[in-house]
Protein backbone atom coordinates (compact mmCIF):
# COMPACT_ATOMS: atom_id res chain seq x y z
CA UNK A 1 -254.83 -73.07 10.03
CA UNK A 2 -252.74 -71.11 7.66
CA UNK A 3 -249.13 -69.87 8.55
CA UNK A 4 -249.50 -66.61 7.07
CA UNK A 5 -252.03 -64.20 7.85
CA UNK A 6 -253.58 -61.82 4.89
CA UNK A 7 -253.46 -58.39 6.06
CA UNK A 8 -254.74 -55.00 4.03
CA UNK A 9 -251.88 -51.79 3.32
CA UNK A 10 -252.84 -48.92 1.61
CA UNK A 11 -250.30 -47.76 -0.71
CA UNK A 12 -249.71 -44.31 -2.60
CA UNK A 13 -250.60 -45.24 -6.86
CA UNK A 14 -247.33 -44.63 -7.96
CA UNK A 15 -245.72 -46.80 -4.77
CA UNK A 16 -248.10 -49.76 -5.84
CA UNK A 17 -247.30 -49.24 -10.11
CA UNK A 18 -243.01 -49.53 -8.92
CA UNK A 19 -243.88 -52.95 -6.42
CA UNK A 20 -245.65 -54.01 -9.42
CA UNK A 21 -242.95 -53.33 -12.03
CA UNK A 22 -240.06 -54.74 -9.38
CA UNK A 23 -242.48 -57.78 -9.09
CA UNK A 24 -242.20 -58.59 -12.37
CA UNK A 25 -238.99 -57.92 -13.29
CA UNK A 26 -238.02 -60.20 -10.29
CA UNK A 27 -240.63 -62.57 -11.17
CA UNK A 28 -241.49 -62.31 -7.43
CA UNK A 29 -244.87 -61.29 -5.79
CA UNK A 30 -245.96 -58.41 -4.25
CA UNK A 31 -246.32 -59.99 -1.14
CA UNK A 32 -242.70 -61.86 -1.60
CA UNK A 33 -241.48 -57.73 -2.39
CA UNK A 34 -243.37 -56.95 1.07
CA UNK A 35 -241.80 -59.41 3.39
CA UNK A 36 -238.36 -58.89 1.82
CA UNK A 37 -238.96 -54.99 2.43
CA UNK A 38 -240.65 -55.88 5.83
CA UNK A 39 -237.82 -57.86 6.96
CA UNK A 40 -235.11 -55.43 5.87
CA UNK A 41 -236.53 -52.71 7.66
CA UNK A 42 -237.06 -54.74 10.77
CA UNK A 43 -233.13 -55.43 10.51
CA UNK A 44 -232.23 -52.02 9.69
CA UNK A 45 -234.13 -51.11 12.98
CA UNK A 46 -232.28 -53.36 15.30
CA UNK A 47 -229.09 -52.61 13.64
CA UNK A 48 -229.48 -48.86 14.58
CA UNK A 49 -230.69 -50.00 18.19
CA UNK A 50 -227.10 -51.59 18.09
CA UNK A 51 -224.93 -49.10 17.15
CA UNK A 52 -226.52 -46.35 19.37
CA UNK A 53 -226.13 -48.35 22.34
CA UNK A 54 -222.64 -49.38 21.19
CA UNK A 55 -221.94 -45.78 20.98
CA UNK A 56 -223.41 -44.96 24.27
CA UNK A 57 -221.69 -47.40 25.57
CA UNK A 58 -218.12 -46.66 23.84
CA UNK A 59 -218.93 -42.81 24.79
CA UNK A 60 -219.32 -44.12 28.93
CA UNK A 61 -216.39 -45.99 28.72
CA UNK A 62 -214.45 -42.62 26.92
CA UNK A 63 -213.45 -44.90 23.72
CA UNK A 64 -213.04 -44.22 20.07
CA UNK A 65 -214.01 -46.23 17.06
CA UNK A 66 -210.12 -46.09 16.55
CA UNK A 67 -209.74 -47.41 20.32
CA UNK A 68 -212.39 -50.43 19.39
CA UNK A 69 -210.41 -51.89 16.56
CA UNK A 70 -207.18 -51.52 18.98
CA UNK A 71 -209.36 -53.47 21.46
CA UNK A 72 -210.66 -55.86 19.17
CA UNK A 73 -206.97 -56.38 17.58
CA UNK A 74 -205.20 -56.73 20.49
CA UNK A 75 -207.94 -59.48 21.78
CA UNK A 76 -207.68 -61.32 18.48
CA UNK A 77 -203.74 -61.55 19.13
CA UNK A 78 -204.41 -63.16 22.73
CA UNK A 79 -206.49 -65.36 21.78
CA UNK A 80 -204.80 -66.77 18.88
């Protein structure tokens, strides 16, 4: 059973000609230039599901981004 599983994209002309230009200036494959992208945009995602709930959050709790690193400071003193 293989570990990866071949899937199908369709892709604008000029999108496919760049991947295939990056490719080999990278010496990397498509697919390699896919997962990377894949996986960066996955990360990106949760990254904004982070900060809006951090925000959210900071907003309930009436705090600004300058009242975080105050926090954050303030713990890093106590516990040191």
């Amino acid at each position: 059973m293989r570990a990866t599983k071949v899937v199908t994209v369709s892709l604008p002309a000029e999108l496919l000609e760049d991947t295939e230009k990056l490719a080999k200036q990278e010496r990397r494959t498509r697919s390699e230039l896919f997962r990377e992208a894949l996986r960066e945009y996955i990360a990106t995602r949760r990254w904004r599901r982070i900060r809006r709930w951090g925000e959210a959050a900071a907003h309930r709790a009436r705090v600004n981004e300058t009242d975080v690193e105050r926090i954050i400071e303030e713990y890093r003193r106590e516990a040191k």
